[in-house]
C-alpha atoms as a PDB file:
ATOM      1  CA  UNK A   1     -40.544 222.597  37.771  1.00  0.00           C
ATOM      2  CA  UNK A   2     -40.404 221.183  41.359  1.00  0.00           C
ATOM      3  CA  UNK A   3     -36.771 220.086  43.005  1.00  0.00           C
ATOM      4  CA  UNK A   4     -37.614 216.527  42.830  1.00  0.00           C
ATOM      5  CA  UNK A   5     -38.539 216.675  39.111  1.00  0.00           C
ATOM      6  CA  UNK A   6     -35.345 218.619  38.281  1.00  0.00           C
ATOM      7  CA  UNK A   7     -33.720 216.244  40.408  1.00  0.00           C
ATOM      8  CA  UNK A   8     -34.928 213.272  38.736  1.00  0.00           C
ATOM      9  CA  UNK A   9     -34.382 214.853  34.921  1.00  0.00           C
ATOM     10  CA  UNK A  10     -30.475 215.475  35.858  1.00  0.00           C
ATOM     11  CA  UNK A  11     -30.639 211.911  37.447  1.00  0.00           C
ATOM     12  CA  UNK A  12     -31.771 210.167  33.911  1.00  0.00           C
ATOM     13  CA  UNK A  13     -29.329 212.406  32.100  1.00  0.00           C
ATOM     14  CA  UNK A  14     -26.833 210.977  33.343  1.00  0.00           C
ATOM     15  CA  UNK A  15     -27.842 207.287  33.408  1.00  0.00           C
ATOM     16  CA  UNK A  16     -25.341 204.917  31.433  1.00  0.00           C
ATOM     17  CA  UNK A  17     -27.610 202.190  30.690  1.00  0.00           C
ATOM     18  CA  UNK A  18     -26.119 198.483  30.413  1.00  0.00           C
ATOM     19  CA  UNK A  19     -25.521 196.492  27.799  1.00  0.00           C
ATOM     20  CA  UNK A  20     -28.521 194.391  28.092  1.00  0.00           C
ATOM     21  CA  UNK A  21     -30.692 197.262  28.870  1.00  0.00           C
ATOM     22  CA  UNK A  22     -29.810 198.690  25.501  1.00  0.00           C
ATOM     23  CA  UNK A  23     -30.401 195.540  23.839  1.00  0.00           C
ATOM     24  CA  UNK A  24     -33.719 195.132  25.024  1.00  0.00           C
ATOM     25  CA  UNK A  25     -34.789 198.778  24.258  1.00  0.00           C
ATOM     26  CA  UNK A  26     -33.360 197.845  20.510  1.00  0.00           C
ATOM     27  CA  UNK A  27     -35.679 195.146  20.430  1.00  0.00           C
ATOM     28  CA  UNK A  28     -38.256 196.740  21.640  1.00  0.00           C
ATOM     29  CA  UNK A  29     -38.005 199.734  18.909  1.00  0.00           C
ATOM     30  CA  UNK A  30     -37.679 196.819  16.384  1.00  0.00           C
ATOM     31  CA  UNK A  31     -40.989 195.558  17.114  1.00  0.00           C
ATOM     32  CA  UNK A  32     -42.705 198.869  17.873  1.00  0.00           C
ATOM     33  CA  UNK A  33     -41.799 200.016  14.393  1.00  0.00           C
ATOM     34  CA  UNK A  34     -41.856 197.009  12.570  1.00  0.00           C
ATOM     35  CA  UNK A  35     -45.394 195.563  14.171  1.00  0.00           C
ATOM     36  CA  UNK A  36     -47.026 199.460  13.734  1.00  0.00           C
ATOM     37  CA  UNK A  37     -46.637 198.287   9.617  1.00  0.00           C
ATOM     38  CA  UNK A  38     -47.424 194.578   9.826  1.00  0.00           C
ATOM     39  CA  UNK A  39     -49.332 192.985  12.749  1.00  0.00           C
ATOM     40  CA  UNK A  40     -47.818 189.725  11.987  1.00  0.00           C
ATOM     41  CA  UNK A  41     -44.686 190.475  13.558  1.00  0.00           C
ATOM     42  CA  UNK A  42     -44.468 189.513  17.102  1.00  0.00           C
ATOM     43  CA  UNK A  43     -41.447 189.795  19.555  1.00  0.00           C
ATOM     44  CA  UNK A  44     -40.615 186.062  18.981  1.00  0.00           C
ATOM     45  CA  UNK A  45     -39.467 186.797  15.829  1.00  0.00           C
ATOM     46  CA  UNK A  46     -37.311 189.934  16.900  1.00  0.00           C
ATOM     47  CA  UNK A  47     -35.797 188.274  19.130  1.00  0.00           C
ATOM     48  CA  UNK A  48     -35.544 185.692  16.946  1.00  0.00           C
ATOM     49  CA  UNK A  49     -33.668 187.719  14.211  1.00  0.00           C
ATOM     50  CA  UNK A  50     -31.657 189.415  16.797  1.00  0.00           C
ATOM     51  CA  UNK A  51     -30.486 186.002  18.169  1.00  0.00           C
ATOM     52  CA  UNK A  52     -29.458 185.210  14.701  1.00  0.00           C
ATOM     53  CA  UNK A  53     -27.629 188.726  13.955  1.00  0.00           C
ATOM     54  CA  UNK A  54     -25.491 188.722  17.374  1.00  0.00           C
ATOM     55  CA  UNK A  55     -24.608 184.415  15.890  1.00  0.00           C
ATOM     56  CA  UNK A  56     -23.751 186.091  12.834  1.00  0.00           C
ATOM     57  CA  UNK A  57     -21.470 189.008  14.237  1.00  0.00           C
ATOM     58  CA  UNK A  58     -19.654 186.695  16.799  1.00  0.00           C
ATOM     59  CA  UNK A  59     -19.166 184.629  13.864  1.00  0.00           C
ATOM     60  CA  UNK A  60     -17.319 187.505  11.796  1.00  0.00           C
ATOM     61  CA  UNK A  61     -15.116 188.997  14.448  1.00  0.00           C
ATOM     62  CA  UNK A  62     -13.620 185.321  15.291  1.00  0.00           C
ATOM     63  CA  UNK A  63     -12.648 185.151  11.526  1.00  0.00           C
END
């Protein structure tokens, strides 16, 4: 393994991704997995559902 590559593997190891970086690569899993079983998923209705879940959580922790 070259400097640069170990350099670049320690670099990613310690990445803290944000929060909207780890809700995108959520959704993205979602549809990977979901889409691999039934092609008539598409991302609109991910993010669709997701929109609806966070509505729904937000909801909850106010009561």
């Amino acid at each position: 393994m070259t400097d640069a590559l170990h350099a670049l593997l320690e670099a990613a190891r310690r990445a803290q991704p944000s929060p909207e970086q780890r809700e995108e690569q959520r959704r993205s899993f979602a549809y990977g997995n979901t889409a691999f079983e039934n092609a008539l998923i598409t991302r609109e209705m991910i993010d669709r559902e997701a929109e609806r879940l966070a509505r729904e959580q937000d909801e909850r922790q106010r009561d």
